[in-house]
N, C-alpha and C. Protein backbone atom coordinates (compact mmCIF):
# COMPACT_ATOMS: atom_id res chain seq x y z
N UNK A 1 54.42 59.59 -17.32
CA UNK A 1 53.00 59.41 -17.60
C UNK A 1 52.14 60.25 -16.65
N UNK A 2 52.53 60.21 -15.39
CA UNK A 2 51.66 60.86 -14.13
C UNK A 2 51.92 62.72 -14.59
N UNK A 3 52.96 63.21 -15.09
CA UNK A 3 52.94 64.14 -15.24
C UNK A 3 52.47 64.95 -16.53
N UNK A 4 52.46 63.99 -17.80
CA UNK A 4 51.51 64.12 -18.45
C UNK A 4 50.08 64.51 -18.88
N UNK A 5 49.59 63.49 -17.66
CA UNK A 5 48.44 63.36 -17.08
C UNK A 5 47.47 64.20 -15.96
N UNK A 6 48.57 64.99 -15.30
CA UNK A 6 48.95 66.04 -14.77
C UNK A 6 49.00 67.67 -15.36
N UNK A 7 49.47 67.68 -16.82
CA UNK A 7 49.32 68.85 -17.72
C UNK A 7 48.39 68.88 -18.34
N UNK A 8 48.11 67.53 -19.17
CA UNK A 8 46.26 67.40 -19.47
C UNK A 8 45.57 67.96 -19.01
N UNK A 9 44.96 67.70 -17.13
CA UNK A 9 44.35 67.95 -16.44
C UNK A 9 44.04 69.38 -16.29
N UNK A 10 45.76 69.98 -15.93
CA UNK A 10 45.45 71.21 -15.53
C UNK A 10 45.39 72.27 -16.87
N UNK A 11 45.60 71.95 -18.19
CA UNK A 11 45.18 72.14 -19.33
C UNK A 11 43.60 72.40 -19.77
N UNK A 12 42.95 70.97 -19.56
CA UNK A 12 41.45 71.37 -19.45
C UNK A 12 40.89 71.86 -18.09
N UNK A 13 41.62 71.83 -17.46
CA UNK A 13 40.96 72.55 -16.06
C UNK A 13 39.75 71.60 -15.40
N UNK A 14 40.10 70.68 -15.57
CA UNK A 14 39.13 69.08 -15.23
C UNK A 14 39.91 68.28 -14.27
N UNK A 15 39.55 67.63 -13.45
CA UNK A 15 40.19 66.39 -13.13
C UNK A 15 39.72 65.16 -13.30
N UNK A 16 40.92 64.27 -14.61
CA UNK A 16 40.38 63.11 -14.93
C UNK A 16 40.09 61.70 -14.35
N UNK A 17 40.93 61.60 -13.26
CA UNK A 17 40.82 60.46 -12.39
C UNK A 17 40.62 61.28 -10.82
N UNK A 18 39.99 60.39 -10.60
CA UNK A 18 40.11 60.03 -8.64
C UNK A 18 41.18 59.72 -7.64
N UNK A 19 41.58 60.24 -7.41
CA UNK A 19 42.91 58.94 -6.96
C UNK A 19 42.67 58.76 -5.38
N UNK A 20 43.25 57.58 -5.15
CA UNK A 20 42.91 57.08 -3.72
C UNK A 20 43.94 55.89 -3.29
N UNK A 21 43.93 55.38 -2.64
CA UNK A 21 44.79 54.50 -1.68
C UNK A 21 45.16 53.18 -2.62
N UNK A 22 43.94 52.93 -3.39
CA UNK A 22 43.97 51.83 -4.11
C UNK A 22 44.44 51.62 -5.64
N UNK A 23 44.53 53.11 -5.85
CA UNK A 23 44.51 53.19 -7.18
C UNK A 23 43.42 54.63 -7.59
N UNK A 24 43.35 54.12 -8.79
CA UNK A 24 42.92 55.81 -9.47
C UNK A 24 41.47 55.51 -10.22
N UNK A 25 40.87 55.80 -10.26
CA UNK A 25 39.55 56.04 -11.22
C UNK A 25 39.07 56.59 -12.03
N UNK A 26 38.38 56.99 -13.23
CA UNK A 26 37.98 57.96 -13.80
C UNK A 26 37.37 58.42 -13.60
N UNK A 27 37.01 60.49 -13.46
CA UNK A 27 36.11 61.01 -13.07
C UNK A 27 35.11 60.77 -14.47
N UNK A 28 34.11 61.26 -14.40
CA UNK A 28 32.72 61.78 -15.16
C UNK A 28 33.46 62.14 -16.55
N UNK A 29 34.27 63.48 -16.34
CA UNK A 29 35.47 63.92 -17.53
C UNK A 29 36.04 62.89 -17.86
N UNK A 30 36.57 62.43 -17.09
CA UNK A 30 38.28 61.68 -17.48
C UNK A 30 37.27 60.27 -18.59
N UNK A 31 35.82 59.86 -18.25
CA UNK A 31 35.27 59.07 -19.26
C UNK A 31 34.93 59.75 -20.08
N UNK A 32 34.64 61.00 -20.57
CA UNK A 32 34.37 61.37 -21.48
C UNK A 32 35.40 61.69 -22.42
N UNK A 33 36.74 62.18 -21.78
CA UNK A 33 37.75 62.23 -22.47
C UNK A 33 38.55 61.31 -23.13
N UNK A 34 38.15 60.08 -22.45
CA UNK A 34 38.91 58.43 -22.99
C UNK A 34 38.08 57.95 -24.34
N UNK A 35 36.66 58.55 -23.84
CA UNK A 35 35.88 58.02 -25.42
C UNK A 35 36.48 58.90 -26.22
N UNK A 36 36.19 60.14 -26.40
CA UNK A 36 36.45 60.70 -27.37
C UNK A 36 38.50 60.34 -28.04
N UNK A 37 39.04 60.39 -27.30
CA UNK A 37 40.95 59.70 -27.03
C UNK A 37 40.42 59.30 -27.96
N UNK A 38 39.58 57.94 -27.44
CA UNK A 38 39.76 56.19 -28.36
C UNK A 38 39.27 56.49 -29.62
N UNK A 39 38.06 57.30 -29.71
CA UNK A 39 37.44 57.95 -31.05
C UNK A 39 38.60 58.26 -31.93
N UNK A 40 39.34 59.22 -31.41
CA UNK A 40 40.73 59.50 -32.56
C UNK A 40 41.37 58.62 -32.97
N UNK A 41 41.92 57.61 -31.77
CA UNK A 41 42.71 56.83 -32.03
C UNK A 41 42.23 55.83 -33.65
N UNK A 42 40.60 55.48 -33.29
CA UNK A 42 40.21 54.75 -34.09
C UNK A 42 40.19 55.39 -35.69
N UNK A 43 39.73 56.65 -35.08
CA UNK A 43 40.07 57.37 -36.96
C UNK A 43 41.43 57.25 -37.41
N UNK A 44 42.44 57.38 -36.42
CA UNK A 44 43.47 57.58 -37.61
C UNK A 44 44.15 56.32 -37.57
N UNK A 45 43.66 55.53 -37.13
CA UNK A 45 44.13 54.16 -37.86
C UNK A 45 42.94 53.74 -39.30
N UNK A 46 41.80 54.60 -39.13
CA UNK A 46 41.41 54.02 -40.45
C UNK A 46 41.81 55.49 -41.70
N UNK A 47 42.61 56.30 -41.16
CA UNK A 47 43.20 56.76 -42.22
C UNK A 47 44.16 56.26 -42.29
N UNK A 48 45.11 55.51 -41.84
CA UNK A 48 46.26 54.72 -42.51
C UNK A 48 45.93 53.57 -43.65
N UNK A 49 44.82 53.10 -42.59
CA UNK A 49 44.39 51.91 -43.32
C UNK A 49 43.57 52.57 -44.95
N UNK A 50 42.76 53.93 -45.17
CA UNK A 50 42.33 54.11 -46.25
C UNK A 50 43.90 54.55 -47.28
N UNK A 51 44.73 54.78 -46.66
CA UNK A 51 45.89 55.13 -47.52
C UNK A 51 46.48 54.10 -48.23
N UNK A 52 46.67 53.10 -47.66
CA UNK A 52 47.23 51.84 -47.98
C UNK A 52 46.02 51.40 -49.09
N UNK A 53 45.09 51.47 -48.88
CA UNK A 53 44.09 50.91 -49.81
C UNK A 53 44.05 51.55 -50.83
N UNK A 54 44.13 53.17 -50.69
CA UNK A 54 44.52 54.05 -51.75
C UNK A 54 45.53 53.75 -52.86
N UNK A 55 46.51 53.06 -52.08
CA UNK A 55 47.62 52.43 -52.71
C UNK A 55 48.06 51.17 -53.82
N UNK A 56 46.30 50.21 -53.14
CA UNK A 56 46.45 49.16 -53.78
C UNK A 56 46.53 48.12 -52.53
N UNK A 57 46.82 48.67 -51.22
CA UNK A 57 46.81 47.29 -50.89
C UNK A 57 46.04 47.30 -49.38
N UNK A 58 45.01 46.68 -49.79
CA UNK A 58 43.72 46.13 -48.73
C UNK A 58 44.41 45.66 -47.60
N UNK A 59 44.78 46.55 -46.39
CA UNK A 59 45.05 46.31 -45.67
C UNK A 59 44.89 46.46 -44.28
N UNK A 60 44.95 46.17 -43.12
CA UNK A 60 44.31 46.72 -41.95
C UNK A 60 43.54 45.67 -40.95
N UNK A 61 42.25 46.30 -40.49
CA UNK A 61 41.68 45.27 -39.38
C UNK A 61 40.26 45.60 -39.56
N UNK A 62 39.50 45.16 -39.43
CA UNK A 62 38.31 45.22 -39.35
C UNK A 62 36.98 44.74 -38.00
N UNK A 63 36.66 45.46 -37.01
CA UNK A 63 36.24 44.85 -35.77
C UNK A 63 34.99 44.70 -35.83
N UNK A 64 34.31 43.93 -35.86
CA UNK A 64 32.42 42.97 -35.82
C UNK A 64 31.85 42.60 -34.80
N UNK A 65 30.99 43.19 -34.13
CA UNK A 65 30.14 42.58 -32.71
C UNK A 65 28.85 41.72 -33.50
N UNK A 66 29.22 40.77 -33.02
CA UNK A 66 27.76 39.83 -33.63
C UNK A 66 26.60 39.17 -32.24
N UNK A 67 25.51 38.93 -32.44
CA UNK A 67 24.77 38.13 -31.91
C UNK A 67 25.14 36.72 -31.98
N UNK A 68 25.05 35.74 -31.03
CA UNK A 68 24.47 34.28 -31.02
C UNK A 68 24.42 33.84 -32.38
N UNK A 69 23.05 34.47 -32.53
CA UNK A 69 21.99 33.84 -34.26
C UNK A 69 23.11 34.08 -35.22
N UNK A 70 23.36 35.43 -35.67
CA UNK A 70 24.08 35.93 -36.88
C UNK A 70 25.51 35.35 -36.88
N UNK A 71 25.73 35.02 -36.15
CA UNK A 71 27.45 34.29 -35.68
C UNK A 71 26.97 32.52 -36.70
N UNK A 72 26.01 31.80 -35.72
CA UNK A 72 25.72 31.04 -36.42
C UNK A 72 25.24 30.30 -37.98
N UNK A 73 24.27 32.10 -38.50
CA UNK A 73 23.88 32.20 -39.69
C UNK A 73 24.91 32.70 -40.52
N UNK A 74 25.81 33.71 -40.18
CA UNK A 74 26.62 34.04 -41.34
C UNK A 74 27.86 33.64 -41.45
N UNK A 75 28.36 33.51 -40.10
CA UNK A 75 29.60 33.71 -39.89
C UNK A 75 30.36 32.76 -40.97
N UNK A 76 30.36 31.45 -41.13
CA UNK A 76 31.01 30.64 -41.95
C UNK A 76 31.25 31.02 -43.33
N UNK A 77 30.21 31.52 -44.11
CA UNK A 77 29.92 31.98 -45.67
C UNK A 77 30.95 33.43 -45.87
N UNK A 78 30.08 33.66 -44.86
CA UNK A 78 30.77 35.25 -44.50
C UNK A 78 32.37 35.48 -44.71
N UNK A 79 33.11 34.65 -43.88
CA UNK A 79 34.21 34.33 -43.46
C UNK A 79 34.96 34.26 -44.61
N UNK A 80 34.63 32.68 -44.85
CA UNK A 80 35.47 32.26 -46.69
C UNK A 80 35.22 33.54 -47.52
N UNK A 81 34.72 34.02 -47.55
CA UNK A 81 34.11 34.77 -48.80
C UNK A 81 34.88 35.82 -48.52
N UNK A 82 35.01 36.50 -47.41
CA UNK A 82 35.82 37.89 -46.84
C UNK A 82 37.32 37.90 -47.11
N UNK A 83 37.69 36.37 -46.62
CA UNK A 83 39.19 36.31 -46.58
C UNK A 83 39.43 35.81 -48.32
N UNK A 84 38.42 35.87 -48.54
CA UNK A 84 39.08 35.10 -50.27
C UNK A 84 39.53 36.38 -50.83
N UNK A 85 38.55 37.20 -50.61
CA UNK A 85 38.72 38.78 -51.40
C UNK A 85 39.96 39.75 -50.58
N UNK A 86 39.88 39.33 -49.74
CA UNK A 86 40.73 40.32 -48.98
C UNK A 86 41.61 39.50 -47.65
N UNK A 87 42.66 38.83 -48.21
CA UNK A 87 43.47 37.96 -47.30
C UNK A 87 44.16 38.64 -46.53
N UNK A 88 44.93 40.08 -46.81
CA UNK A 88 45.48 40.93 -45.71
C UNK A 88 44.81 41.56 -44.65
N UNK A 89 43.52 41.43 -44.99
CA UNK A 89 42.78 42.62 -43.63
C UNK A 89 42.17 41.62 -42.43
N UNK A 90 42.74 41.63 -41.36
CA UNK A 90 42.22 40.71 -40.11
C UNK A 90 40.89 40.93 -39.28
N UNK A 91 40.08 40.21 -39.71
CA UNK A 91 39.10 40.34 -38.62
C UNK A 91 39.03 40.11 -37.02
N UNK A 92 38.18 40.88 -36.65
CA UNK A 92 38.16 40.55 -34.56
C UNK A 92 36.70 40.45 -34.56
N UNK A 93 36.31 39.34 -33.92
CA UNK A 93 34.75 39.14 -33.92
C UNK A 93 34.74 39.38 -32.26
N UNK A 94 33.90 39.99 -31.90
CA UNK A 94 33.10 39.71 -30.67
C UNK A 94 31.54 39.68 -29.82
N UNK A 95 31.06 38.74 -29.65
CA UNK A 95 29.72 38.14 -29.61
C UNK A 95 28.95 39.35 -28.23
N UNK A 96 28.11 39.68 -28.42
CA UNK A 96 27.43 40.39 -27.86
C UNK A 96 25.58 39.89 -28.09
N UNK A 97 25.19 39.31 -27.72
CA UNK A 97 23.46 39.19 -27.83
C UNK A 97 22.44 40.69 -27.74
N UNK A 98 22.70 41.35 -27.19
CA UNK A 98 22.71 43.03 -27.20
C UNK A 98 23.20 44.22 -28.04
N UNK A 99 22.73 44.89 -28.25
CA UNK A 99 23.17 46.02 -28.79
C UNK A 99 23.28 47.15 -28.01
N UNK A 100 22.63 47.35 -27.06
CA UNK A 100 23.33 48.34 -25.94
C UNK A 100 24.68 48.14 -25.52
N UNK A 101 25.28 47.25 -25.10
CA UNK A 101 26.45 46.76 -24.48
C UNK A 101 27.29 47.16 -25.33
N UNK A 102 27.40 47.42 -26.11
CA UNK A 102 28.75 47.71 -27.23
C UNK A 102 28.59 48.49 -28.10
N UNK A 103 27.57 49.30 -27.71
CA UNK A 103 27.21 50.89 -28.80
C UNK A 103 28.28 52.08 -28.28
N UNK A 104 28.67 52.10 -26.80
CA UNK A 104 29.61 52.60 -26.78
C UNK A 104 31.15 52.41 -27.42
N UNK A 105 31.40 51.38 -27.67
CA UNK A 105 32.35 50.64 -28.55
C UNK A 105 32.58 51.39 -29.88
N UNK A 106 31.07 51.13 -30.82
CA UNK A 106 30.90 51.57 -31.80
C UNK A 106 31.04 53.10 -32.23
N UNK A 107 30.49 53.46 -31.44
CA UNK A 107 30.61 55.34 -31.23
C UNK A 107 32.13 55.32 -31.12
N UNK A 108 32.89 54.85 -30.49
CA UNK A 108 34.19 55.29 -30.10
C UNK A 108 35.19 54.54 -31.52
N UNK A 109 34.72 54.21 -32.02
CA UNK A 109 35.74 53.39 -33.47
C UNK A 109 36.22 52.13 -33.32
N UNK A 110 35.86 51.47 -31.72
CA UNK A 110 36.56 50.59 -31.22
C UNK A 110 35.99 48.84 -32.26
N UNK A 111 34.85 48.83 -32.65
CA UNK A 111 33.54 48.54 -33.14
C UNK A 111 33.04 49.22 -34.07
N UNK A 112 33.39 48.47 -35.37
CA UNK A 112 33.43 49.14 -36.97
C UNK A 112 31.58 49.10 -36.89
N UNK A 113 31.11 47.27 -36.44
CA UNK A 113 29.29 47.36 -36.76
C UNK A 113 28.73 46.27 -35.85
N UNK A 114 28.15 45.93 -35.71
CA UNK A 114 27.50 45.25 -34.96
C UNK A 114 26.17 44.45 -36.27
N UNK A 115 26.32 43.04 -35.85
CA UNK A 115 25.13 42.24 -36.46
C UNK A 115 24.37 41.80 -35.83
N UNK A 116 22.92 42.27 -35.71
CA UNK A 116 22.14 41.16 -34.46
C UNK A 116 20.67 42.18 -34.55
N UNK A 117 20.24 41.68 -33.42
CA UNK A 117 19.01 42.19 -33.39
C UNK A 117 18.63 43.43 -32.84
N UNK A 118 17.65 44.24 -33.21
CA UNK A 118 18.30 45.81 -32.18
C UNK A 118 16.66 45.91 -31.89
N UNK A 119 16.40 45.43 -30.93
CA UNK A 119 15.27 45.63 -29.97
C UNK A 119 15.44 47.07 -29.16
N UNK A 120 16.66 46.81 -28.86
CA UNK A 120 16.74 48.00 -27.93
C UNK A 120 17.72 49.62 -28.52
N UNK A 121 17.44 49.49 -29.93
CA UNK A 121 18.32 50.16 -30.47
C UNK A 121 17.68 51.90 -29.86
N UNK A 122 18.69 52.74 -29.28
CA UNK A 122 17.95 53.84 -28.98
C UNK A 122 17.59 55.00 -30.33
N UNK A 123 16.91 55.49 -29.87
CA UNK A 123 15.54 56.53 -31.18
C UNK A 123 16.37 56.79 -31.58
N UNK A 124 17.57 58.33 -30.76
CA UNK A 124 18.47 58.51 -30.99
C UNK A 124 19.68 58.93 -31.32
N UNK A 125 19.92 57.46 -31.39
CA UNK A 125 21.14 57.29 -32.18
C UNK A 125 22.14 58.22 -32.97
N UNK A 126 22.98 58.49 -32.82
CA UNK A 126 23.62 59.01 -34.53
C UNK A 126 23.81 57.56 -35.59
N UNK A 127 23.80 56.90 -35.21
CA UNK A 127 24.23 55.37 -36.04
C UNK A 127 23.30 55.32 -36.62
N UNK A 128 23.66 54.47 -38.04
CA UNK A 128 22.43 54.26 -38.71
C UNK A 128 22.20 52.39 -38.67
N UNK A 129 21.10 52.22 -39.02
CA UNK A 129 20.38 50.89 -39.01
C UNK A 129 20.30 50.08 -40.58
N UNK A 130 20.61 49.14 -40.82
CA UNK A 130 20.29 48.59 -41.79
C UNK A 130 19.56 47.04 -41.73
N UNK A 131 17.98 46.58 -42.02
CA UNK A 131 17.73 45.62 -41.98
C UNK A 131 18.29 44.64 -43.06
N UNK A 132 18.68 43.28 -42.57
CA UNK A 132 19.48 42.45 -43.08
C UNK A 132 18.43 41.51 -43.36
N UNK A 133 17.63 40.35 -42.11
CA UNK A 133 16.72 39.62 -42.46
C UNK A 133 15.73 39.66 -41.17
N UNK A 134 15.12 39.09 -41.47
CA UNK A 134 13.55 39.22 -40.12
C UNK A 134 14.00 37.44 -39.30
N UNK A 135 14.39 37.72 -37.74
CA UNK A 135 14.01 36.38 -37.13
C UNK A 135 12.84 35.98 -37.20
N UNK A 136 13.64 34.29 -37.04
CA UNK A 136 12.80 33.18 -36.85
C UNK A 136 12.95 32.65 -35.85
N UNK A 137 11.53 32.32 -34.69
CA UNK A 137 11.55 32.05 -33.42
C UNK A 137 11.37 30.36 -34.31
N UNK A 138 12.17 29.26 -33.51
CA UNK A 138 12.12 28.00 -33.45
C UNK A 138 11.66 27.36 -32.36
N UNK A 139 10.94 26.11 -31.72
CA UNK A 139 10.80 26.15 -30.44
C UNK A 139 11.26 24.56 -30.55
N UNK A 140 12.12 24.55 -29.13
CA UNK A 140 13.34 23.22 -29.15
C UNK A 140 13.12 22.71 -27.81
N UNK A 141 12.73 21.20 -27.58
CA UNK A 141 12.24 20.89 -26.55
C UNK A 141 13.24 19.67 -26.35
N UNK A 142 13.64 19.09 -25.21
CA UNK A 142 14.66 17.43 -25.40
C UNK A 142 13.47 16.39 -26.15
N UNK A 143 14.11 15.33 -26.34
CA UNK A 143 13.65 14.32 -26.65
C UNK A 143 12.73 13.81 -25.81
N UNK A 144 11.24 13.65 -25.58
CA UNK A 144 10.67 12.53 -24.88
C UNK A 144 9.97 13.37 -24.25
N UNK A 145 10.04 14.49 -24.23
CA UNK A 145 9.53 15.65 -23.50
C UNK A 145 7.86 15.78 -23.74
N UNK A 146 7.29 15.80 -22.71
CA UNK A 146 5.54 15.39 -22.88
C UNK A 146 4.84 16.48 -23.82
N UNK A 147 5.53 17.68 -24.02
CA UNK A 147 4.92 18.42 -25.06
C UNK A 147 5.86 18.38 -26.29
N UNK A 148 6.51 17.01 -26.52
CA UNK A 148 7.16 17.12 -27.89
C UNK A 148 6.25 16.83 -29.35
N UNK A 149 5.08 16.31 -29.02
CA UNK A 149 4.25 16.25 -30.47
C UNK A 149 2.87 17.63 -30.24
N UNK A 150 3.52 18.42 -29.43
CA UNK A 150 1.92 19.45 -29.94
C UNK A 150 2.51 20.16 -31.08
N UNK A 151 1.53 20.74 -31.49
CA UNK A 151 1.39 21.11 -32.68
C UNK A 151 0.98 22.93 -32.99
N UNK A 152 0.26 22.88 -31.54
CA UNK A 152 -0.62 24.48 -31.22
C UNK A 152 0.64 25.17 -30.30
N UNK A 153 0.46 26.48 -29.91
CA UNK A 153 0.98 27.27 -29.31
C UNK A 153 -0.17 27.52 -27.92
N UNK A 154 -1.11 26.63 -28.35
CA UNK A 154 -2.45 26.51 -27.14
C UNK A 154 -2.03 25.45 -26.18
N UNK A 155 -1.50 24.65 -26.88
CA UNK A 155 -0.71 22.99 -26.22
C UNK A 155 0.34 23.92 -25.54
N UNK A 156 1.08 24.55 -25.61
CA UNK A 156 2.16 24.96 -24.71
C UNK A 156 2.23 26.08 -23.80
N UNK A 157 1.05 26.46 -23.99
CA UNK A 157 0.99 28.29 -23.14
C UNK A 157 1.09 27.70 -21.38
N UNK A 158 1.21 27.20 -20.91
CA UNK A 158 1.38 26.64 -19.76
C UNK A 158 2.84 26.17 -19.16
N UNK A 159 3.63 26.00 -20.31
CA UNK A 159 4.85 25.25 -19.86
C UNK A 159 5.73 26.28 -19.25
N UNK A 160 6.79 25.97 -19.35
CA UNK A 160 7.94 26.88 -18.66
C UNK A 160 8.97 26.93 -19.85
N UNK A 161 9.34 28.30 -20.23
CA UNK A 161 10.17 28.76 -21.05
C UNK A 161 11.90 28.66 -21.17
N UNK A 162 12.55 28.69 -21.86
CA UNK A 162 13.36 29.07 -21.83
C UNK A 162 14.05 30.32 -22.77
N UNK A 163 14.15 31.62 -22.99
CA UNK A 163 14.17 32.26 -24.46
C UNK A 163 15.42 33.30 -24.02
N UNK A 164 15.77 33.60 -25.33
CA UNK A 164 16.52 34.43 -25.39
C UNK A 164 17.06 34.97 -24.27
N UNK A 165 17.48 35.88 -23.91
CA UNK A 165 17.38 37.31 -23.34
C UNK A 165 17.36 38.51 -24.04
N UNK A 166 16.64 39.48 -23.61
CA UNK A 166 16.27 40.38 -24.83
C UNK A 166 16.97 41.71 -24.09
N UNK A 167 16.81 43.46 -24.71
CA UNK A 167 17.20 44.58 -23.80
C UNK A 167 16.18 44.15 -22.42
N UNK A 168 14.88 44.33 -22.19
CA UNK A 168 13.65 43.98 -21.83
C UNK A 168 13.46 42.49 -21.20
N UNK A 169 13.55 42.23 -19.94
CA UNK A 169 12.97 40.73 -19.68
C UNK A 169 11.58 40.45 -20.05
N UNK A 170 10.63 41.42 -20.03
CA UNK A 170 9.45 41.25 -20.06
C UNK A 170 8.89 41.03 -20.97
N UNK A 171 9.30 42.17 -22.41
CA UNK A 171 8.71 42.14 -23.93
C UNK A 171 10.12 42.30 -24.76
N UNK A 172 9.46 41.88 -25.93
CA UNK A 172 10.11 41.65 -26.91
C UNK A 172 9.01 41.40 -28.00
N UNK A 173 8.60 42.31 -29.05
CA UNK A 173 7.46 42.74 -29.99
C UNK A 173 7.43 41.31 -30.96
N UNK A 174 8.44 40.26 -31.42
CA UNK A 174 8.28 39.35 -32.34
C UNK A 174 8.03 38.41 -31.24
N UNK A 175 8.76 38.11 -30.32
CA UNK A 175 8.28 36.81 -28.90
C UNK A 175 6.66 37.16 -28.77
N UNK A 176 6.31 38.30 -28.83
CA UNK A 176 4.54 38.47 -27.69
C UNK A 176 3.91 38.60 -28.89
N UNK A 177 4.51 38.58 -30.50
CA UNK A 177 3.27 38.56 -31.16
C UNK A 177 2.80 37.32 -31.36
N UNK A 178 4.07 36.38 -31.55
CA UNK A 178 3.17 35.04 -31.71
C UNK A 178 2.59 34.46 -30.90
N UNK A 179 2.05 35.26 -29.90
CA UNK A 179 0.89 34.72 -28.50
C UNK A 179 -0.09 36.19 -29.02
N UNK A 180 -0.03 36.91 -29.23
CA UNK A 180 -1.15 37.80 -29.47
C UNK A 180 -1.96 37.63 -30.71
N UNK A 181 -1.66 36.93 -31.45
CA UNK A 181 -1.85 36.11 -32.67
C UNK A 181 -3.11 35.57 -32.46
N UNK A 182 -3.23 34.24 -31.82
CA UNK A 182 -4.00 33.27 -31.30
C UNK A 182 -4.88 34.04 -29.67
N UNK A 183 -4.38 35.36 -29.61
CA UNK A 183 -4.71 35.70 -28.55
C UNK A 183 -4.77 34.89 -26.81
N UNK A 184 -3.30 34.30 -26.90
CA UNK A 184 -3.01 33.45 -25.89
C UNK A 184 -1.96 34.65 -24.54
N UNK A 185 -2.39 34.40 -23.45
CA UNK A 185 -1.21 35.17 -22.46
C UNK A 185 -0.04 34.90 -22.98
N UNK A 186 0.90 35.32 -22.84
CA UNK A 186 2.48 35.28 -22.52
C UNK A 186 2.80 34.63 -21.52
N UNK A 187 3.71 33.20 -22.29
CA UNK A 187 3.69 32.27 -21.63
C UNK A 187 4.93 32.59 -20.58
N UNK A 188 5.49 31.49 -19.00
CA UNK A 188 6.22 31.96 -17.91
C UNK A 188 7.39 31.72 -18.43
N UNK A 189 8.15 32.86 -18.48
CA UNK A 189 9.72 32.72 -18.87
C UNK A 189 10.40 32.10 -17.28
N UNK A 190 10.85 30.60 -17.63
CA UNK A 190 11.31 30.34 -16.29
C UNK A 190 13.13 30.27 -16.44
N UNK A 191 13.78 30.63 -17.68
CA UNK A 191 14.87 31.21 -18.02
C UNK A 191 15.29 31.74 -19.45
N UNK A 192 16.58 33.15 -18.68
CA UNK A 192 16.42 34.35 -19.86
C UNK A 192 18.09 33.65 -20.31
N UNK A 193 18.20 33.44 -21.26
CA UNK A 193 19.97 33.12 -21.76
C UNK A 193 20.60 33.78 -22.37
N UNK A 194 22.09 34.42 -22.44
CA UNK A 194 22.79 34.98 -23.14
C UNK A 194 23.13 34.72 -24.08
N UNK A 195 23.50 32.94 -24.49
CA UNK A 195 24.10 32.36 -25.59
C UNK A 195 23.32 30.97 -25.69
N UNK A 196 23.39 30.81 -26.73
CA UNK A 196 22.71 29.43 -27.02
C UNK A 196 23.85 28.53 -26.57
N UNK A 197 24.98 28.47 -25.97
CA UNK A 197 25.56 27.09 -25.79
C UNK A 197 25.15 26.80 -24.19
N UNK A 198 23.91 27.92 -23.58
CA UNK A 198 23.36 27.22 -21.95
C UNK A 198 22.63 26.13 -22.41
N UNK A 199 22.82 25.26 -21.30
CA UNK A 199 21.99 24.18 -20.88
C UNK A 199 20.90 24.56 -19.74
N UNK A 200 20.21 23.46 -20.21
CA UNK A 200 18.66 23.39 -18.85
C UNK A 200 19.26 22.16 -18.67
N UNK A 201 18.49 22.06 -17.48
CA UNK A 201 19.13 20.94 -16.72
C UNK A 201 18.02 19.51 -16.26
């Protein structure tokens, strides 16, 4: 492997790792060369997989980065419905609330699509975008909680938040419109969450 790795190197005339006392690293190259690697790798497993299908038989893997929300909203319907039509091809879900975090994924084949919200989707892109449905902000307070019967978004501009986490701690264009609405400040985010299964305490 080391000598392999070794003809590579002196092949592109790069050096792909670091090496040191502890172990080895990737240079600048040696990451650019692993994406693009994994890029192949990922195509020609989906040319096996289009051959087989060519063939008649739906077969293969299929990899999904979802959000929180869309995990919750689709995933179940989604699911039955996928495996009814197509019982040989295995899905891999993995939850991401972001779309930065796993666009490198996607670029590289590793990550067929991603479902969720793309606040931070960059201009760009080579990827393309498809809108699915428009969120709905809900607002969820415990039981007994002294602002559990208001009714206004005037009754609550004072409290302490808990929301999402977005690319952005600060904005997020559907969170600040429904305060620019009523023309109310932006209320204090006193926590940002990754997944809806956090607790406040």
């Amino acid at each position: 492997m080391s000598r392999s790795i070794r003809d590579t190197e002196s092949e592109l005339g790069v050096s792909l790792f670091t090496r040191h006392g502890h172990g080895v690293t990737l240079t600048r190259m040696g990451q650019v060369f692993v994406q693009h690697a994994t890029a192949i790798q990922s195509e020609i497993r989906h040319i096996f997989e289009a051959i087989e299908q060519e063939k008649g038989e739906a077969t293969g893997q299929i990899s999904v980065a979802m959000s929180t929300a869309a995990t919750i909203a689709l995933m179940p319907t989604m699911l039955r419905t996928f495996q009814a039509e197509y019982p040989k091809i295995v899905l891999k879900f993995a939850e991401s609330l972001l779309f930065a975090p796993i666009e490198p994924q996607i670029l590289s084949g590793e990550i067929d699509f991603y479902v969720g919200p793309v606040h931070d989707f960059p201009v760009k892109s080579p990827l393309l975008i498809e809108k699915l449905f428009d969120n709905r902000f809900d607002l969820i307070g415990r039981k007994g909680h002294p602002l559990a019967n208001a009714k206004t978004l005037h009754e609550m501009k004072d409290a302490r938040w808990i929301r999402p986490l977005f690319a952005d701690h600060r904005k997020n264009p559907e969170f600040d419109a429904m305060f620019a609405r009523p023309e109310l400040p932006l209320p204090e985010i006193a926590v940002h969450m990754h997944s809806c299964a956090s607790r406040h305490p």
